[in-house]
C-alpha atoms as a PDB file:
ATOM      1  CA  UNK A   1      13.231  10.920   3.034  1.00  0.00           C
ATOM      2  CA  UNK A   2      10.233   9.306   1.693  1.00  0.00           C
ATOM      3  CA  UNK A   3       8.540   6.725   3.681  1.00  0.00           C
ATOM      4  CA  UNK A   4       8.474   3.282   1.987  1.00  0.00           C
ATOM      5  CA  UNK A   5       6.238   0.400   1.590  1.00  0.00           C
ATOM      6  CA  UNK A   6       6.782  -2.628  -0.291  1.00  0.00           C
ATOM      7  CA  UNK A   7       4.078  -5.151  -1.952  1.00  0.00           C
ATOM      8  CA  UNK A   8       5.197  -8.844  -2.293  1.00  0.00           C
ATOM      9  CA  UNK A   9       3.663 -11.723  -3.640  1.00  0.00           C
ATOM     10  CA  UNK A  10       4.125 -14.764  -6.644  1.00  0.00           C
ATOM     11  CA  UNK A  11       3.850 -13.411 -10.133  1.00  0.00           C
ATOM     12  CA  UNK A  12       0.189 -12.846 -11.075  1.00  0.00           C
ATOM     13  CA  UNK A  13      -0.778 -12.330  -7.837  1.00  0.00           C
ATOM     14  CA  UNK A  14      -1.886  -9.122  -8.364  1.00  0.00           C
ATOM     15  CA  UNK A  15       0.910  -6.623  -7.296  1.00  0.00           C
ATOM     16  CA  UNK A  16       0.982  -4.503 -10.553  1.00  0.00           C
ATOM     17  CA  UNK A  17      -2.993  -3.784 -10.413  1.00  0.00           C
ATOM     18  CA  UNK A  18      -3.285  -2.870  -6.913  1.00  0.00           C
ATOM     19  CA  UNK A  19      -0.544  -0.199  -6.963  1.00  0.00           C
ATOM     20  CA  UNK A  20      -1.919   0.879  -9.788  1.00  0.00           C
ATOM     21  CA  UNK A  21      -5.500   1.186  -8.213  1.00  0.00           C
ATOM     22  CA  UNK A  22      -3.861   2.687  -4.984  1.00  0.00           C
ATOM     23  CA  UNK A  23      -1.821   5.297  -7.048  1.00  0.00           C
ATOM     24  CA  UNK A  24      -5.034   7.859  -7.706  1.00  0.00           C
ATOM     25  CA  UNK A  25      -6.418   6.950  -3.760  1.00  0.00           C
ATOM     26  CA  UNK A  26      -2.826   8.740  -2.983  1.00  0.00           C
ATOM     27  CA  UNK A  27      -2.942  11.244  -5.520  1.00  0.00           C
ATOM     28  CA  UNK A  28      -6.607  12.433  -4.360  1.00  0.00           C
ATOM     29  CA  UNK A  29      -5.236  12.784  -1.057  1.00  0.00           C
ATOM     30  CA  UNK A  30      -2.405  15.448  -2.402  1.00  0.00           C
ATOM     31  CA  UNK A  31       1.042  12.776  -1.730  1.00  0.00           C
ATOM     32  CA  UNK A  32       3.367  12.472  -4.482  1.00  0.00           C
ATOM     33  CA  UNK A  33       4.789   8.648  -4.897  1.00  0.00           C
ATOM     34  CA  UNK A  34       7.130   6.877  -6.282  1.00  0.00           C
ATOM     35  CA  UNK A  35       7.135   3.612  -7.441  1.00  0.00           C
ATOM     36  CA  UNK A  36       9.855   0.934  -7.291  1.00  0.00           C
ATOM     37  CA  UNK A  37       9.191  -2.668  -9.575  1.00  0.00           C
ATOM     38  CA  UNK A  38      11.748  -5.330  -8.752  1.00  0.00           C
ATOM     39  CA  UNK A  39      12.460  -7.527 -11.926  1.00  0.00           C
ATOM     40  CA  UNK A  40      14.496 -10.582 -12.509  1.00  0.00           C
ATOM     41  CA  UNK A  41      13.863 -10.419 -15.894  1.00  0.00           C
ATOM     42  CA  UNK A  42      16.367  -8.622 -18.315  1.00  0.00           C
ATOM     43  CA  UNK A  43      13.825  -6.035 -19.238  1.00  0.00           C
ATOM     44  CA  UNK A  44      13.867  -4.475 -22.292  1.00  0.00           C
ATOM     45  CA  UNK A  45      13.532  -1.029 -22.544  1.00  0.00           C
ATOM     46  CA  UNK A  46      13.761   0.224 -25.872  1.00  0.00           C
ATOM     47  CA  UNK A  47      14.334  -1.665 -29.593  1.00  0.00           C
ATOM     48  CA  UNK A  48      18.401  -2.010 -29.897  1.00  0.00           C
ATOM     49  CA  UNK A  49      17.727  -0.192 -33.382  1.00  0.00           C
ATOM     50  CA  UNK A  50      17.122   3.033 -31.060  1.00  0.00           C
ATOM     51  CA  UNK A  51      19.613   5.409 -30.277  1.00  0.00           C
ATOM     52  CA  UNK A  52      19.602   5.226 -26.475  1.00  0.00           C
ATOM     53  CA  UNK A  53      19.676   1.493 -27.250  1.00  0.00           C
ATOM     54  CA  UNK A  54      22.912   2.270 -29.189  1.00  0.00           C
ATOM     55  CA  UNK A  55      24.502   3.887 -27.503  1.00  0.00           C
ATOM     56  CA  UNK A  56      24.185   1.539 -23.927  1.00  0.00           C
ATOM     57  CA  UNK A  57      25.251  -1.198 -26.513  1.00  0.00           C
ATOM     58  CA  UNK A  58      28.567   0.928 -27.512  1.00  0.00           C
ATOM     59  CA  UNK A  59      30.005   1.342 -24.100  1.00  0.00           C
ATOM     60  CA  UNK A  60      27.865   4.434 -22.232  1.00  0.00           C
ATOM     61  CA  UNK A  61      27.471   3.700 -18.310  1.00  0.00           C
ATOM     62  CA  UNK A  62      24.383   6.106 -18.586  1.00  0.00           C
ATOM     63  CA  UNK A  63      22.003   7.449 -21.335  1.00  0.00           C
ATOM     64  CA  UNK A  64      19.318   9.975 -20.254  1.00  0.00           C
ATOM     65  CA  UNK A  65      17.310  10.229 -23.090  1.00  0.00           C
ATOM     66  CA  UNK A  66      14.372  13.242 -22.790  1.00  0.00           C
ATOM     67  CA  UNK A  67      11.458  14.313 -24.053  1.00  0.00           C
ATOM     68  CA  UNK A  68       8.955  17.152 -23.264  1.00  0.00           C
ATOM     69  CA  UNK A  69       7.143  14.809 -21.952  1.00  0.00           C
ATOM     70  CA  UNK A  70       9.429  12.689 -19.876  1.00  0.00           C
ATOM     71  CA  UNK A  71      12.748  11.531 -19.409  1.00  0.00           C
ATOM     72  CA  UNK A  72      14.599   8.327 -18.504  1.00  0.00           C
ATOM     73  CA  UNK A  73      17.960   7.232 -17.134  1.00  0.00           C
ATOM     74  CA  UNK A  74      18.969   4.150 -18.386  1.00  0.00           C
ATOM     75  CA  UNK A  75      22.146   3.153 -16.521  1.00  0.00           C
ATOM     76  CA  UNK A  76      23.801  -0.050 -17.733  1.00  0.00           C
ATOM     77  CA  UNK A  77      25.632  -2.653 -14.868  1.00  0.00           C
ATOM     78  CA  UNK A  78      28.066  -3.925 -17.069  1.00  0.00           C
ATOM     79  CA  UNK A  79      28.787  -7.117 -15.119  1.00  0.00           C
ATOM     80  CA  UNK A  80      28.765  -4.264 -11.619  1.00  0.00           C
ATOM     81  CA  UNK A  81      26.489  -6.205  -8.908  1.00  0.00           C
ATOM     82  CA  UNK A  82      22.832  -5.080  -8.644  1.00  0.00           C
ATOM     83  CA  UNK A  83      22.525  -2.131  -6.382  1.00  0.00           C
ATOM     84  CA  UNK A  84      20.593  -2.313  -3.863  1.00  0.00           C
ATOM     85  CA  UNK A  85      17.146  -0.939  -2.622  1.00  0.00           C
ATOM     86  CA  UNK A  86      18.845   2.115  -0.394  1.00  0.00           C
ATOM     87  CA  UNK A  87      20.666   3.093  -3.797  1.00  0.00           C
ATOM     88  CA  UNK A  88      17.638   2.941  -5.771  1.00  0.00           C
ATOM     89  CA  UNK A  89      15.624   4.431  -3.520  1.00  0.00           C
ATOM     90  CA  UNK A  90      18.401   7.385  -2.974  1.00  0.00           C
ATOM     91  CA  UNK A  91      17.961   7.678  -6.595  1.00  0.00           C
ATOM     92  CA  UNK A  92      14.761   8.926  -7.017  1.00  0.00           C
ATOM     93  CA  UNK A  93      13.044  11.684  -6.675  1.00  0.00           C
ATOM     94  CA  UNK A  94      11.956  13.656  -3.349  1.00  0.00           C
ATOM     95  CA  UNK A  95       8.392  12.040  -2.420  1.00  0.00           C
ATOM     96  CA  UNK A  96       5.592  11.446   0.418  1.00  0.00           C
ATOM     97  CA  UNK A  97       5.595   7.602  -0.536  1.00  0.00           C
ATOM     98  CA  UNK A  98       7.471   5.192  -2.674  1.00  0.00           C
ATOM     99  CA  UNK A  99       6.169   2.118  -3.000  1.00  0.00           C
ATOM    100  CA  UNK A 100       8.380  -0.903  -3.577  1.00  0.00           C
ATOM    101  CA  UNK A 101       7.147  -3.997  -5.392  1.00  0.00           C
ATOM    102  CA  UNK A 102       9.170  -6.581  -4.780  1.00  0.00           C
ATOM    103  CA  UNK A 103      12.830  -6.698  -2.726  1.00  0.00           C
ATOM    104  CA  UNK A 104      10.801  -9.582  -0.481  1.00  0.00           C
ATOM    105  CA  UNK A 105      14.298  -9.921   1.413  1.00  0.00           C
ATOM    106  CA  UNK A 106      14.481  -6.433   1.638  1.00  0.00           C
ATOM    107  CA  UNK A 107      13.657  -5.275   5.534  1.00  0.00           C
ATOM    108  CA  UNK A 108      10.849  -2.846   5.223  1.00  0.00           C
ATOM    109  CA  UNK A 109       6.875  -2.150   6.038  1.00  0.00           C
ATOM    110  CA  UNK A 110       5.297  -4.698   3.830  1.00  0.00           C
ATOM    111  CA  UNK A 111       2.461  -6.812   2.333  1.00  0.00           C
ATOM    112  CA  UNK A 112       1.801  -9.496   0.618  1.00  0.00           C
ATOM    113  CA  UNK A 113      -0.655  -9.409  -2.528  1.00  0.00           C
ATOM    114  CA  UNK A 114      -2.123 -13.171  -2.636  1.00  0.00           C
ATOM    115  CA  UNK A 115      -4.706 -15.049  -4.131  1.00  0.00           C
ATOM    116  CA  UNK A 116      -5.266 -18.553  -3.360  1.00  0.00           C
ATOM    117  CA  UNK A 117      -6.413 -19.767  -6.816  1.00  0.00           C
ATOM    118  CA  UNK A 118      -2.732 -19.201  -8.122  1.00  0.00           C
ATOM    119  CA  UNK A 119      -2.463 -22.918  -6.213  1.00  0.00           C
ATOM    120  CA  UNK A 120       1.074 -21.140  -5.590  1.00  0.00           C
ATOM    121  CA  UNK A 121       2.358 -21.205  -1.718  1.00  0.00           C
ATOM    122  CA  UNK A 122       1.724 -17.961   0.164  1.00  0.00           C
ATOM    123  CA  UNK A 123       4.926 -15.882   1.267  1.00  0.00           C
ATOM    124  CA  UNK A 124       3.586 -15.140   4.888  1.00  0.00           C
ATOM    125  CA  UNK A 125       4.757 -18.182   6.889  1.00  0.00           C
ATOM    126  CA  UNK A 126       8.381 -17.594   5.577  1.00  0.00           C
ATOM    127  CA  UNK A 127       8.583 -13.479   5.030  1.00  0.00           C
ATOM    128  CA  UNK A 128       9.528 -11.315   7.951  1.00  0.00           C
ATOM    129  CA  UNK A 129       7.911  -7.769   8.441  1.00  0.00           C
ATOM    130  CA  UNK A 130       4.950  -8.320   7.196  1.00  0.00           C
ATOM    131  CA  UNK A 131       1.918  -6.425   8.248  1.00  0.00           C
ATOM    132  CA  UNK A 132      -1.037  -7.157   6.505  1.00  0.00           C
ATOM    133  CA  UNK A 133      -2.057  -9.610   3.665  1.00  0.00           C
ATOM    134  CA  UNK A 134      -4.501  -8.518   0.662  1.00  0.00           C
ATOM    135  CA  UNK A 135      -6.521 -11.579  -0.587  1.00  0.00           C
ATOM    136  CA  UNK A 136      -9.592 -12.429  -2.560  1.00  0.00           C
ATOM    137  CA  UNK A 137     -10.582 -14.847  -0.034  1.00  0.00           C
ATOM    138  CA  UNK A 138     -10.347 -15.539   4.046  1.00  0.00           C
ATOM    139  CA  UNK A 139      -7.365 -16.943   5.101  1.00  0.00           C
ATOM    140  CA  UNK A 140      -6.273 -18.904   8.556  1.00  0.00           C
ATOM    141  CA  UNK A 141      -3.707 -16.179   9.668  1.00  0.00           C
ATOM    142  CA  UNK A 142      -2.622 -14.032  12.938  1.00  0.00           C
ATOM    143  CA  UNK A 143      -2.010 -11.050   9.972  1.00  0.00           C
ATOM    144  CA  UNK A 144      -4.643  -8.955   8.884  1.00  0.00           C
ATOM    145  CA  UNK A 145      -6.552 -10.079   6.164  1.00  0.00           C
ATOM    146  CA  UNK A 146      -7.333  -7.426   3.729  1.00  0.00           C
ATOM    147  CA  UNK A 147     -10.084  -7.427   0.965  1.00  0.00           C
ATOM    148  CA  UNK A 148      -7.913  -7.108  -2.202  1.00  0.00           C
ATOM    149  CA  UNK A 149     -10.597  -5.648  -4.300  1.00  0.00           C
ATOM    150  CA  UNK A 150     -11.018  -3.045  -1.889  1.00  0.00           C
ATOM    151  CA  UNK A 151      -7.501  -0.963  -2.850  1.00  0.00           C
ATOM    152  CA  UNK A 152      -8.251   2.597  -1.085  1.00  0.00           C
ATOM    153  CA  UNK A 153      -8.862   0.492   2.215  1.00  0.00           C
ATOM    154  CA  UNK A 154      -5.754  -1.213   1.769  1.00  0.00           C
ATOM    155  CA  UNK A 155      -4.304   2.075   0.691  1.00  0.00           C
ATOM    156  CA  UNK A 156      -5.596   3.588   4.239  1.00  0.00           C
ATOM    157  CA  UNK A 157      -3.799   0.447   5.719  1.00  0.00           C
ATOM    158  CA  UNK A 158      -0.038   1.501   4.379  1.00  0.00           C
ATOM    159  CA  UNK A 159      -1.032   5.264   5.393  1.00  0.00           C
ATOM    160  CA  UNK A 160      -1.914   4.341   9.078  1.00  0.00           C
ATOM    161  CA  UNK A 161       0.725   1.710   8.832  1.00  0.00           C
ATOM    162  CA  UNK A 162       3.437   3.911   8.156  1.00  0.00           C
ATOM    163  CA  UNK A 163       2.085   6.467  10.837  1.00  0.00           C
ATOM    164  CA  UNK A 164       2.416   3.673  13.686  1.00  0.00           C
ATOM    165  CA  UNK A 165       5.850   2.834  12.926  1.00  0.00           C
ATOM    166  CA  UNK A 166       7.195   6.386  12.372  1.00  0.00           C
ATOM    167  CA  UNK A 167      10.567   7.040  13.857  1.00  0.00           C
ATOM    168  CA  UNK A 168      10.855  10.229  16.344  1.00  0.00           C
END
């Protein structure tokens, strides 16, 4: 199974940009990764005038709709609870990382993406399992404080991270 990571933080911290800084660091080093975004928005995914749209609105649990170029399963809840991360993650593709943003209650190998300037509270005092926080500034913390504009550092971080806390 893949090993997984999660990134936390307020919205506009920065979580988006720093995966997607990290993703090539990963890449570069030959690990395929997955990527898991957390929303408690009703995303949508396609115009309702499309067919996949249609057909979700007309009763389908599932729609896969592919391309040459990609393909997506859109899987509608219809009222079912949200499943959680295990049944996403068993969901995806094999991988050597997949990277969670999000799930803060979720127990896994985490950080928190803050910046101070949000004038938003940090998650840290109050969030279990956290291992490191990335920041554009110092902070007055036991974690480690690392420099958010510095992503394949922080990307080094989850590597050695995950190392240290693999299972036998």
């Amino acid at each position: 199974m893949s090993r997984v990571f999660g990134l936390i933080g307020r919205s506009g911290s920065g979580k988006t940009s720093l995966i997607e800084a990290m993703l090539p660091c990963f890449a570069a080093q030959g690990l395929r990764v997955n990527v898991i975004k957390h929303s408690h928005h009703d995303v949508q995914l396609e115009p309702p005038s499309k067919d996949s749209a249609r057909f979700r609105s007309a009763g389908a649990a599932e729609v896969l709709l592919a391309t040459p170029y990609r393909f997506a399963i859109f899987h509608e809840l219809h009222d079912a609870p949200e499943p959680d991360l295990d049944a996403q993650l068993a969901r995806l593709a094999p991988a050597d990382l997949t990277l969670v943003e999000g799930y803060k209650r979720f127990a896994i190998p985490r950080l928190e993406v803050y910046r101070p300037a949000l004038g938003l509270a940090p998650l840290y005092p109050e969030v279990p399992e956290l291992l490191a926080i990335a920041s554009d500034q110092a902070l007055d913390t036991a974690l480690p404080v690392l420099d958010l504009n510095q992503p394949t550092r922080i990307a080094a971080f989850i590597l050695e991270s995950l190392q240290s806390h693999a299972q036998p």
